[in-house]
C-alpha atoms as a PDB file:
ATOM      1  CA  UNK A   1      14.109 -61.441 -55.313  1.00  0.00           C
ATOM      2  CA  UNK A   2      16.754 -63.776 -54.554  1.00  0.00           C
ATOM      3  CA  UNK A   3      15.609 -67.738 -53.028  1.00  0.00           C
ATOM      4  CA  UNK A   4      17.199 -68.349 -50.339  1.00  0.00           C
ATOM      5  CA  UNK A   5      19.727 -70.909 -51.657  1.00  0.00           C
ATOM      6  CA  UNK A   6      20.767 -68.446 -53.746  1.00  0.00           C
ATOM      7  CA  UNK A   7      21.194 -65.937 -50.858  1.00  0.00           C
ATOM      8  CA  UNK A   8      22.775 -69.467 -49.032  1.00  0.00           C
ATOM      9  CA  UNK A   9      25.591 -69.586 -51.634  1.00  0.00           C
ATOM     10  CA  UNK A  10      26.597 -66.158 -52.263  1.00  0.00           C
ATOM     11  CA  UNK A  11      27.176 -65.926 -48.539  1.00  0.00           C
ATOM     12  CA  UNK A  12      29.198 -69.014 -48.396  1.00  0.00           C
ATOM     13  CA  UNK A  13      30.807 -67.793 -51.484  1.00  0.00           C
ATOM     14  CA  UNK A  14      32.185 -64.955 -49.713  1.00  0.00           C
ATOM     15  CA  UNK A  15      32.909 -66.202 -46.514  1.00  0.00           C
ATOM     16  CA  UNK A  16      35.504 -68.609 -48.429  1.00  0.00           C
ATOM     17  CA  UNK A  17      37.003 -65.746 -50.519  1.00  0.00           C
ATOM     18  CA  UNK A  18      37.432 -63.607 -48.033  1.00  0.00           C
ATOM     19  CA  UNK A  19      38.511 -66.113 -45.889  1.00  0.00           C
ATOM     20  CA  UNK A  20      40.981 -66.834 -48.263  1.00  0.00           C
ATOM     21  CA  UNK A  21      41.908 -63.344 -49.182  1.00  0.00           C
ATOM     22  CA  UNK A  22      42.375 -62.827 -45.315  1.00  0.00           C
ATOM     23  CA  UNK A  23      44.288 -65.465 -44.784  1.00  0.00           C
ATOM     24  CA  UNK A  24      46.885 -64.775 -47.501  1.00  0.00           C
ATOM     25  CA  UNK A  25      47.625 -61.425 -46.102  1.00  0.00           C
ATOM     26  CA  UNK A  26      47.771 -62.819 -42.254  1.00  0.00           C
ATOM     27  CA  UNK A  27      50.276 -65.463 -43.270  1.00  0.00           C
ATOM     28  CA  UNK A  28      52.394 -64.149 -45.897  1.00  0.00           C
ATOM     29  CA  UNK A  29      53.956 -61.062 -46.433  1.00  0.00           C
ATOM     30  CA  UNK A  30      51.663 -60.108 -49.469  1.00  0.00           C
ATOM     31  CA  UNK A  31      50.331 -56.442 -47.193  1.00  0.00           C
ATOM     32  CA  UNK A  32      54.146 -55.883 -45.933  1.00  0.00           C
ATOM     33  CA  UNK A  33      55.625 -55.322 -49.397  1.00  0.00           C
ATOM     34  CA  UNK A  34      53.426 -53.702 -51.061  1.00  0.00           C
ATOM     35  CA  UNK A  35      52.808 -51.361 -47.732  1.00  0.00           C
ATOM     36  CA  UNK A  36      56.543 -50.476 -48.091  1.00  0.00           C
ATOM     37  CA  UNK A  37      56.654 -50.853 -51.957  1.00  0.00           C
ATOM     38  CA  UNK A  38      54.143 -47.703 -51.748  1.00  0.00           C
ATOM     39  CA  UNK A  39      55.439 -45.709 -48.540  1.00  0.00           C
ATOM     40  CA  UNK A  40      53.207 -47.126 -46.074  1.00  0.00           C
ATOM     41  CA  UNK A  41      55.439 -48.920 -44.081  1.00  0.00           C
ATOM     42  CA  UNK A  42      54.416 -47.495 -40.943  1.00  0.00           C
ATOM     43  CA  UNK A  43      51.369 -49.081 -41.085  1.00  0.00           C
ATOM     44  CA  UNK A  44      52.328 -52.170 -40.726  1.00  0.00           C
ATOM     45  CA  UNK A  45      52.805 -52.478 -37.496  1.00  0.00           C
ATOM     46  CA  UNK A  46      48.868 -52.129 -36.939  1.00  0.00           C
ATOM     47  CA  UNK A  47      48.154 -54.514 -39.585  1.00  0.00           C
ATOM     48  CA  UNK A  48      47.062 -57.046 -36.815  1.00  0.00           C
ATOM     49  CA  UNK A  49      44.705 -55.146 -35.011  1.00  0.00           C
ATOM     50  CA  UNK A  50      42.627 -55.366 -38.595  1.00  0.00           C
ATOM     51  CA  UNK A  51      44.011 -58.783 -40.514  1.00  0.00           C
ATOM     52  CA  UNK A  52      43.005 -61.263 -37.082  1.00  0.00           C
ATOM     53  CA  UNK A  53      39.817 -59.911 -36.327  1.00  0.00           C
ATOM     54  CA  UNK A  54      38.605 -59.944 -40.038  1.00  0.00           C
ATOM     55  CA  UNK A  55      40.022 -62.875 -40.516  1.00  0.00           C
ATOM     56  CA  UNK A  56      37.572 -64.127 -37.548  1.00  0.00           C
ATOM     57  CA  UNK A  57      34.623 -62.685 -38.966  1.00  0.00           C
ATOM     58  CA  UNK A  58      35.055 -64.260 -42.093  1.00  0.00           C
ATOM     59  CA  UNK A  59      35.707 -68.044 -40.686  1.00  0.00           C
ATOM     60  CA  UNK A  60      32.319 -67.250 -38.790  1.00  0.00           C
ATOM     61  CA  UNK A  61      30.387 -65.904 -41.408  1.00  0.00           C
ATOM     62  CA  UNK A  62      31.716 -69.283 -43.583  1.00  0.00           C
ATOM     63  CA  UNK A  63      30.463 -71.629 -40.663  1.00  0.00           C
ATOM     64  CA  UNK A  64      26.874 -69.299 -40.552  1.00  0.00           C
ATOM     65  CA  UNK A  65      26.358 -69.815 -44.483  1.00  0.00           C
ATOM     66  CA  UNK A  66      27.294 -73.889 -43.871  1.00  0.00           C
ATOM     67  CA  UNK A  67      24.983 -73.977 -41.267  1.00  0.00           C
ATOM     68  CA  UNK A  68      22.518 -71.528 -42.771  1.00  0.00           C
ATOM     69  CA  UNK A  69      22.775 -74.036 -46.012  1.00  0.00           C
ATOM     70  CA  UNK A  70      22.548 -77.240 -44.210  1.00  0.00           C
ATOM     71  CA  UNK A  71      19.384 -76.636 -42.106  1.00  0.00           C
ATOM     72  CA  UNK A  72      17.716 -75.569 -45.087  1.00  0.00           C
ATOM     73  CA  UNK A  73      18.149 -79.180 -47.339  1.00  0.00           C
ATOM     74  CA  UNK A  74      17.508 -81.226 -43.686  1.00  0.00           C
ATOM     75  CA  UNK A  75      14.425 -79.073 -44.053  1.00  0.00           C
ATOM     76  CA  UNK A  76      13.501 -80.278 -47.481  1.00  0.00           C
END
């Protein structure tokens, strides 16, 4: 079973990838051209209603694991 500093770290780890990841695809055109590279290019348009919100829940679940991983060394 995993301590919880490990459990601490993987979390943070992927709140900053997918942060990251996120990020790329809200900012750049990275989705748009390979959406209409494949045929997809009418689903573009709705890439918004997916991209900000997830982008969201990743910059929260990075501030969680901080937090998370902060109250547990001010605890030891």
């Amino acid at each position: 079973m995993p301590s919880d500093d490990t459990s601490s770290n993987g979390l943070l780890k992927v709140g900053i990838i997918g942060t990251i990841i996120v990020a790329l695809c809200c900012f750049t055109p990275i989705l748009v051209i390979l959406f209409g590279a494949v045929g997809l290019a009418a689903v573009v348009g709705y890439l918004d209603l997916v991209l900000f919100p997830a982008l969201g829940i990743f910059i929260l679940l990075t501030i969680y694991a901080l937090w998370r991983k902060n109250a547990r060394s001010s605890a030891s």
